[in-house]
Protein backbone atom coordinates (compact mmCIF):
# COMPACT_ATOMS: atom_id res chain seq x y z
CA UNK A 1 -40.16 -82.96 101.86
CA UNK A 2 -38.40 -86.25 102.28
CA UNK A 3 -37.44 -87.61 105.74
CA UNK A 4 -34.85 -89.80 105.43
CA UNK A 5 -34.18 -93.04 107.63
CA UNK A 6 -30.79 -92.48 109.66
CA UNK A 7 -30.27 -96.11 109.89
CA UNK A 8 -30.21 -95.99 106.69
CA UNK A 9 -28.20 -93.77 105.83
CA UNK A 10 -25.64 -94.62 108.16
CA UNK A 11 -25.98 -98.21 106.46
CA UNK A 12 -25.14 -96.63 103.08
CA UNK A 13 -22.56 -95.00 104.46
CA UNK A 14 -20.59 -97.79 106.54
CA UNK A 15 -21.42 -100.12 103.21
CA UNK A 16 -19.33 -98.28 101.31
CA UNK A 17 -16.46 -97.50 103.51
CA UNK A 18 -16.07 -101.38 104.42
CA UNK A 19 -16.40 -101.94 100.21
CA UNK A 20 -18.81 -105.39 101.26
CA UNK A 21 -22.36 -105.79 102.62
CA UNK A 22 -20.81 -108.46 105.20
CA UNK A 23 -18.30 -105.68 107.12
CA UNK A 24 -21.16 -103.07 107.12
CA UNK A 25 -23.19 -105.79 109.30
CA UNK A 26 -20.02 -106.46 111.03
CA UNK A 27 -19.88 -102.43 111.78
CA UNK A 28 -23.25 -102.24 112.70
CA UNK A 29 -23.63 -104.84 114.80
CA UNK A 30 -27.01 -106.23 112.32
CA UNK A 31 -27.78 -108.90 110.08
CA UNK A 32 -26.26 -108.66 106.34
CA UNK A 33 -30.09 -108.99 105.49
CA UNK A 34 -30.58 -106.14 107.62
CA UNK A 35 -27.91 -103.97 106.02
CA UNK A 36 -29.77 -104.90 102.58
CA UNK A 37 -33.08 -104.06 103.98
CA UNK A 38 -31.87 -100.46 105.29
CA UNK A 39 -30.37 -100.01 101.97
CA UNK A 40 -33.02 -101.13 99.59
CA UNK A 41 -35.53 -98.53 101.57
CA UNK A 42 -33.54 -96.13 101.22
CA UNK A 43 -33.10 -96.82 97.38
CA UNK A 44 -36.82 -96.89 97.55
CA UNK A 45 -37.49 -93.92 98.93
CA UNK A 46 -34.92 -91.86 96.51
CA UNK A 47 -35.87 -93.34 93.51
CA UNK A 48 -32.10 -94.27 92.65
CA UNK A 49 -29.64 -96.95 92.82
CA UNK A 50 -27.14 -96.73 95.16
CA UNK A 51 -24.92 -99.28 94.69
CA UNK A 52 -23.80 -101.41 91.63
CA UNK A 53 -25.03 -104.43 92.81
CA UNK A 54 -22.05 -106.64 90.60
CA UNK A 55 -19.47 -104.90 92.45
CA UNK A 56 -20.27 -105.81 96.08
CA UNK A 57 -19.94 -102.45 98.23
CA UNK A 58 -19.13 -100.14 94.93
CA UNK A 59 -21.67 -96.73 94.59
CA UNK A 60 -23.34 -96.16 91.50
CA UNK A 61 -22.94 -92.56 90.38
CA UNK A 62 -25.75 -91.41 92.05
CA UNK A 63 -24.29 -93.01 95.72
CA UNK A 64 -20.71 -91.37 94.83
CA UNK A 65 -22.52 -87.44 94.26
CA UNK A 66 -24.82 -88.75 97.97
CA UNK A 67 -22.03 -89.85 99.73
CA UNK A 68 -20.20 -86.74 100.83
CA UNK A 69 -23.54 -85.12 101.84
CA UNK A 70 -24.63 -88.43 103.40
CA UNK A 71 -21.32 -88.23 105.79
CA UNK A 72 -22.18 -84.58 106.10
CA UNK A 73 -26.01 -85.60 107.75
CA UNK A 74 -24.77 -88.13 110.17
CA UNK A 75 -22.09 -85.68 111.72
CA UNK A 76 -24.37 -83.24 112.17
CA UNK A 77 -27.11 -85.62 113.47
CA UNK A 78 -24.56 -86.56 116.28
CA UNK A 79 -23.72 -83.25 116.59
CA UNK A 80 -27.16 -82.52 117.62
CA UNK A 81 -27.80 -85.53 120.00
CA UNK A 82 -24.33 -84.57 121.85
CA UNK A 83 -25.64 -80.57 122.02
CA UNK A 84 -28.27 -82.14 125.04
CA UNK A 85 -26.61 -84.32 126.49
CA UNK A 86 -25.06 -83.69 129.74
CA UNK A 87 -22.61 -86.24 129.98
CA UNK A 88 -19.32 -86.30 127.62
CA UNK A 89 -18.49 -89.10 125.34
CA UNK A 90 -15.21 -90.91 125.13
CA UNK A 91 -12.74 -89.78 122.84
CA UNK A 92 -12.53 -91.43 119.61
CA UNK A 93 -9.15 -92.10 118.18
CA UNK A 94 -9.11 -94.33 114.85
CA UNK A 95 -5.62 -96.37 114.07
CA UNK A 96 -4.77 -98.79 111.16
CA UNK A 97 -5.48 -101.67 112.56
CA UNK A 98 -4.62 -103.79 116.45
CA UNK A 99 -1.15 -104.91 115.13
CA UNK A 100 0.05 -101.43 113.96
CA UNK A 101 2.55 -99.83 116.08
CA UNK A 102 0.46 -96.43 116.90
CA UNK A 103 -2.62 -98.64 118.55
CA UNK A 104 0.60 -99.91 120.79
CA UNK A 105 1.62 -96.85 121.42
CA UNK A 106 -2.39 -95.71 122.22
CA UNK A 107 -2.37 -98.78 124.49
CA UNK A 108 0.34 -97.19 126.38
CA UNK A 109 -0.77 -93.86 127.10
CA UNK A 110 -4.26 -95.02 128.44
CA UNK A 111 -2.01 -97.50 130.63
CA UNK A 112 -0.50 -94.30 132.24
CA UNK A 113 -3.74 -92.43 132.05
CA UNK A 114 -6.25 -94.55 133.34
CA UNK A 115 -8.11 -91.57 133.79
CA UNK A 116 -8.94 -90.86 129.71
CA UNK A 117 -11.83 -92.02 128.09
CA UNK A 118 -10.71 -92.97 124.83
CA UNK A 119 -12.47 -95.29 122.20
CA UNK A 120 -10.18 -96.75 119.77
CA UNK A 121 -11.48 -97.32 115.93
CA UNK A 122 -9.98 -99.90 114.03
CA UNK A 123 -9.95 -98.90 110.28
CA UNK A 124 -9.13 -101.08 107.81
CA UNK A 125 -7.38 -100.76 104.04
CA UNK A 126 -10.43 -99.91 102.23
CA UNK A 127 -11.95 -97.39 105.52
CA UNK A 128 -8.63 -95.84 106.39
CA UNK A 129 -8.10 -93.90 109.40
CA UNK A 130 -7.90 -90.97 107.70
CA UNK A 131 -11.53 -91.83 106.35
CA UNK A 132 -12.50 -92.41 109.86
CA UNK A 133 -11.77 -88.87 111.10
CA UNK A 134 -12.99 -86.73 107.60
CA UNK A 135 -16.22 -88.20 108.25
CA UNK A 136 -16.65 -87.56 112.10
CA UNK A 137 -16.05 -91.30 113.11
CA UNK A 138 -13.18 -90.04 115.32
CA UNK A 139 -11.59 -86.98 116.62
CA UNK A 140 -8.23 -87.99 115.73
CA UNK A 141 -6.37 -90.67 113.85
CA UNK A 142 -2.74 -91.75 113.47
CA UNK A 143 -2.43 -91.74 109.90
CA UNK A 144 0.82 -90.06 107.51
CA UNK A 145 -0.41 -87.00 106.42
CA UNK A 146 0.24 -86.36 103.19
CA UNK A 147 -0.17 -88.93 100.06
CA UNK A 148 -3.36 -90.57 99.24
CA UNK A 149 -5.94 -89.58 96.57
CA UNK A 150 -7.36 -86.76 98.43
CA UNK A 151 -5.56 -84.05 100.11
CA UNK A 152 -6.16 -83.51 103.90
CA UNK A 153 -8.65 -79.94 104.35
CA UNK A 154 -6.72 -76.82 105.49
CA UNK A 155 -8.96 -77.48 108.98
CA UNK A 156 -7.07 -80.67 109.66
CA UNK A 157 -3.95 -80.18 112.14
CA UNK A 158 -0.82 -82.46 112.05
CA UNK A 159 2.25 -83.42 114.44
CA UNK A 160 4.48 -85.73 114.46
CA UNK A 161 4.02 -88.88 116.29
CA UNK A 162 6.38 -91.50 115.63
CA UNK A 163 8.59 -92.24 113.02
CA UNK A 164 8.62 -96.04 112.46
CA UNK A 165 12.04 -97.92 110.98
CA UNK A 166 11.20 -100.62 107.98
CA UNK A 167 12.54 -104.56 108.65
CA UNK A 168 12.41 -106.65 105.60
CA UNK A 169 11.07 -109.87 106.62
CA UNK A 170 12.23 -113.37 104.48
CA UNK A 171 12.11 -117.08 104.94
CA UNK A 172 15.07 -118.89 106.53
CA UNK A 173 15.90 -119.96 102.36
CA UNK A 174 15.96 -116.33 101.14
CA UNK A 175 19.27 -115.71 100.44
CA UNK A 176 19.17 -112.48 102.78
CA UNK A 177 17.85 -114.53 105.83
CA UNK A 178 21.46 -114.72 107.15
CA UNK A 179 22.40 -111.59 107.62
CA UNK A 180 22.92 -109.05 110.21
CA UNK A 181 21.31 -106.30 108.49
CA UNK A 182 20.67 -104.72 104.70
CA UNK A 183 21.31 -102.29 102.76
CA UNK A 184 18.76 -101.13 100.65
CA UNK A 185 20.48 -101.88 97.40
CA UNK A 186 20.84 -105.60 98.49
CA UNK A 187 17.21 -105.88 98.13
CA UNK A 188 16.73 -104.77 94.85
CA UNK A 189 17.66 -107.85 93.37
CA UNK A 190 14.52 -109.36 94.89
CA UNK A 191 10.55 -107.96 94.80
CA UNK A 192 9.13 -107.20 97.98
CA UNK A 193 5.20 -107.77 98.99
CA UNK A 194 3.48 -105.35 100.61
CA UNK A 195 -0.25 -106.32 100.58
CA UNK A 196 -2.79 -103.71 100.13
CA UNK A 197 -0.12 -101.57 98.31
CA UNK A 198 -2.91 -101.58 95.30
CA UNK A 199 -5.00 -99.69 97.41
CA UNK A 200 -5.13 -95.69 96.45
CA UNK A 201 -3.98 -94.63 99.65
CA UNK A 202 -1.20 -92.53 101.78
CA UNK A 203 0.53 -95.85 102.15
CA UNK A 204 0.23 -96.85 98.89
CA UNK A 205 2.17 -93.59 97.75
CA UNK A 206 5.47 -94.31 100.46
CA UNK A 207 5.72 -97.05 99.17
CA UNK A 208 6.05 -96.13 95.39
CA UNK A 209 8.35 -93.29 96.43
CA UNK A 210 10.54 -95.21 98.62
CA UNK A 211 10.61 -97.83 95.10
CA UNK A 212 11.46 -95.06 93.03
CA UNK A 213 14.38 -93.37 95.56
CA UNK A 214 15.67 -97.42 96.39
CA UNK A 215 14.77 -98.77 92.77
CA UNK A 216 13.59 -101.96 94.90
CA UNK A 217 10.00 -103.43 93.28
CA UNK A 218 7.22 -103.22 95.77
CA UNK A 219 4.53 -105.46 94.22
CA UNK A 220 1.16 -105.65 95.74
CA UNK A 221 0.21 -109.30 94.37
CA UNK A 222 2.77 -111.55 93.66
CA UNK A 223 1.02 -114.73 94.23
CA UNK A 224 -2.63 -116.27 93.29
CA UNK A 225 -4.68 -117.12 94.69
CA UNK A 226 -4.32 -113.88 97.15
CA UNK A 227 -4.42 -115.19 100.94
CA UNK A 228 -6.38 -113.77 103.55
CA UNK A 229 -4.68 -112.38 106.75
CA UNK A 230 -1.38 -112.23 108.00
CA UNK A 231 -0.37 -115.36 109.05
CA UNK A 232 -1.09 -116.29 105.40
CA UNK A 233 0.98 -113.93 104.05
CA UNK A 234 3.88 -115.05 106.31
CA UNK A 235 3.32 -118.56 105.00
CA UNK A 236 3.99 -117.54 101.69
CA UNK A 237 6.98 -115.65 102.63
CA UNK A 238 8.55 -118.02 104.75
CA UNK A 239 8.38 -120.83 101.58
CA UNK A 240 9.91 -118.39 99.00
CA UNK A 241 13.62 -117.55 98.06
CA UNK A 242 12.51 -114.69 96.42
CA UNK A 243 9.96 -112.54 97.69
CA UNK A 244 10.45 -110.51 100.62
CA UNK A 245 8.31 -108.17 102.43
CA UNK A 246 8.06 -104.95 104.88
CA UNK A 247 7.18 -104.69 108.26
CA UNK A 248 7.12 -101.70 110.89
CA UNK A 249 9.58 -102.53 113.75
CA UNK A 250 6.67 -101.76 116.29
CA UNK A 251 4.32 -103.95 114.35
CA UNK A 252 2.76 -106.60 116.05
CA UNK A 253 3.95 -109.63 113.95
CA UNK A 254 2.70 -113.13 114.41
CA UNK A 255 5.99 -115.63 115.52
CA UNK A 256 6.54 -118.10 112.62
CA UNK A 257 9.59 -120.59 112.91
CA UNK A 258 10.87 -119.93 109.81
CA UNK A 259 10.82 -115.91 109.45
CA UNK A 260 13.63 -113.72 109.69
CA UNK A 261 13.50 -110.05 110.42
CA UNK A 262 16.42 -108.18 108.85
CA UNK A 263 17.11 -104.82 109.88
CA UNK A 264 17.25 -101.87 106.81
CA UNK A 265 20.43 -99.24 106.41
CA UNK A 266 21.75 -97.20 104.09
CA UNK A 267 19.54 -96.16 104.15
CA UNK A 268 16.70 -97.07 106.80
CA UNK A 269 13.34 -96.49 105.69
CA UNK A 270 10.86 -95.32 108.36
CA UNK A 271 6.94 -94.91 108.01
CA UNK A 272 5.87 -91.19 109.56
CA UNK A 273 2.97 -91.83 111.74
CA UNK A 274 0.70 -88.04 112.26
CA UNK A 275 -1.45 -87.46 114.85
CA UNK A 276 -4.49 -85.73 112.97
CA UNK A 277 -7.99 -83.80 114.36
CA UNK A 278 -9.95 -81.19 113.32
CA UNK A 279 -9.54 -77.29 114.68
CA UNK A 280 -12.83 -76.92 115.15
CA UNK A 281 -13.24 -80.23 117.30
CA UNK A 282 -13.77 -79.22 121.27
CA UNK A 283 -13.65 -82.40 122.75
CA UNK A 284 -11.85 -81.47 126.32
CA UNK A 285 -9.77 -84.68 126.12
CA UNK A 286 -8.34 -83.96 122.55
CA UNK A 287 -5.53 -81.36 123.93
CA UNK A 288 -3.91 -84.06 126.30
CA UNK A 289 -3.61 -86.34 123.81
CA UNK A 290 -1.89 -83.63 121.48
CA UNK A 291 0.46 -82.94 124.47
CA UNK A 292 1.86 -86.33 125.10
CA UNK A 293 2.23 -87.20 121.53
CA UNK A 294 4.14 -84.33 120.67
CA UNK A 295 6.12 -84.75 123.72
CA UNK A 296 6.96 -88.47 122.81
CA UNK A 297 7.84 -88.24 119.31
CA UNK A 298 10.79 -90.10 118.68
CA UNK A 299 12.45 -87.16 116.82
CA UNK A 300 16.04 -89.04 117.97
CA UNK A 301 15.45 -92.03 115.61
CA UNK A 302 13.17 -89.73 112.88
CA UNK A 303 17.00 -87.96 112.51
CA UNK A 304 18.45 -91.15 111.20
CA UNK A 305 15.97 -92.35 108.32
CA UNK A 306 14.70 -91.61 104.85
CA UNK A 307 11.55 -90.24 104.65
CA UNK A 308 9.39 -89.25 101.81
CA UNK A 309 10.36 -85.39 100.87
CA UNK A 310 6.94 -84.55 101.51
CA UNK A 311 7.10 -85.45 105.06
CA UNK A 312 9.90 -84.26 106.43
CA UNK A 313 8.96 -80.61 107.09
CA UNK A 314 6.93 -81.65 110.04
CA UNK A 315 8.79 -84.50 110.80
CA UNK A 316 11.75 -82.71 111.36
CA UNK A 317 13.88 -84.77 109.62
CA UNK A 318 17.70 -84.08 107.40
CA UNK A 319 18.31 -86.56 104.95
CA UNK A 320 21.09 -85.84 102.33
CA UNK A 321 22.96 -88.32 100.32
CA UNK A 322 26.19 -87.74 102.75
CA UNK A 323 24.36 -89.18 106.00
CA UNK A 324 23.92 -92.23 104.36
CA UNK A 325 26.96 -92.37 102.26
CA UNK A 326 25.06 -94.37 99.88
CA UNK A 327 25.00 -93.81 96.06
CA UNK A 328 21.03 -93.01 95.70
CA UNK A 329 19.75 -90.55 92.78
CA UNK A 330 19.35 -87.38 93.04
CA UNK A 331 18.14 -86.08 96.51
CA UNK A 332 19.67 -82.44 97.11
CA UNK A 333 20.60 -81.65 100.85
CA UNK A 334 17.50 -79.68 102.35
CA UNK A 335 17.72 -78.27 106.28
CA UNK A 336 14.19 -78.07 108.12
CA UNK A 337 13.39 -76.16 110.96
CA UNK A 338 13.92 -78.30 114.07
């Protein structure tokens, strides 16, 4: 029999859902050497290669066929510590990020609930929030629940949380900087950046629908070398009269003197932020969150926006080509249940 080091696996796993060595230590709270040095044992100890070691944070075949029964070990490892204990931990609810409009939103109902003990994960492109709660890391996440390159499980419930309108943001040159607002087929004259768009993700997918409804390019890397972070992005954007790019209107967005946020119509895009768990997770604080999201959604403004098809069963939303009154291809009035 071979008794395997938790550490170590947890190291594995954490490794490959940041995609670098460097994050993982980050995550852990260790040394990079340290995250190496869980690793290599466990390597050692297999008899395999986990990870290609040219393609910082990528499995070898042997990590991809471990992986899902590595996540599978941990859960049930913390399911077993939690079993005796007497006291209950805090909630753990992952979002996409600080900046993101549903960790503002998160912010807000622990304001009015002091009382909740809620941990908040912050996921990032690579370790998505959806990634976060299929592998036990949290007992909910915001997240839009359909797209991505795996399906959510049958055990993983959805409602709607908030339904977030789409500014394009451009420099004060951009020939769209003056206006009042957009329509959609103003923009298609001009590519729009949406970083991490490369990404196989649910994001990644709105995106290339809302590009194939709008005919507006959504490129993921229009300029080399790629910055890092934000405020670089906005750098980039504020010096260009051509590229453009998206940003939630509850998104946290760094001031820069020479960015101009330009509403969207005709028609206004809006990202469909889910609130997801598991069925089978008991956690007493889990249904009180449920409650006050569902009883918050902002179904009002959800009625007003284009959403991907997929979506707007459970978002509740009409969208026909006479609401709009604009002259996009081919999307057949459909009625949903309110």
């Amino acid at each position: 029999m071979t008794d395997l080091d938790l550490a170590a696996v947890r190291a594995f796993v954490i490794a490959v859902d940041e995609g670098q060595f460097s994050h993982a230590a980050t995550e852990l709270r260790i040394t990079q050497q340290a995250v190496s040095k869980r690793i290599a044992k466990l390597e050692n100890l297999l008899g395999v290669k986990l990870f290609d070691r040219g393609r910082a944070g990528k499995p070898t075949a042997a990590g991809a066929k471990m992986l899902p029964h590595a996540r599978l070990l941990l859960a049930a490892a913390e399911e077993t510590v939690a079993s005796v204990r007497t006291e209950q931990r805090p909630l753990r609810v992952a979002v996409l990020g600080e900046r993101q409009s549903t960790s503002q939103s998160l912010h807000y109902y622990l304001q009015r609930h002091p009382e909740s003990d809620i941990e908040i994960v912050i996921s990032t492109a690579f370790a998505t929030s959806r990634d976060a709660l299929l592998a036990g890391r949290a007992d909910a996440a915001f997240a839009r629940p359909t797209g991505g390159p795996h399906p959510l499980p049958p055990a993983i419930a959805a409602i709607p949380a908030y339904v977030e309108p789409l500014h394009l943001l451009v420099g004060k040159d951009h020939p769209l900087a003056g206006r009042v607002s957009v329509r959609a087929t103003d923009i298609t004259p001009y590519p729009v950046w949406v970083p991490g768009s490369a990404v196989p993700s649910e994001w990644t997918d709105y995106y290339r629908e809302w590009s194939e409804f709008t005919g507006i390019t959504v490129t993921a890397d229009p300029v080399t070398p790629k910055p890092e972070g934000i405020e670089a992005v906005l750098d980039h954007i504020a010096t260009s009269t051509t590229i453009a790019t998206f940003h939630g209107e509850g998104f946290l967005t760094p001031w820069h003197p020479h960015i101009r946020r330009v509403p969207i119509t005709d028609p206004t895009p809006a990202y469909p932020h889910a609130l997801l768990w598991s069925t089978a997770n008991p956690h007493p604080s889990l249904p009180h969150l449920i409650t006050y999201f569902r009883d918050t959604y902002n179904r009002d403004t959800a009625s007003d926006c284009w959403i991907p098809m997929a979506d707007r069963s459970l978002f509740h939303v009409l969208y026909t080509e006479s609401v709009r009154g604009a002259p996009h291809r081919g999307l057949a009035a459909t009625e949903y249940p309110k």
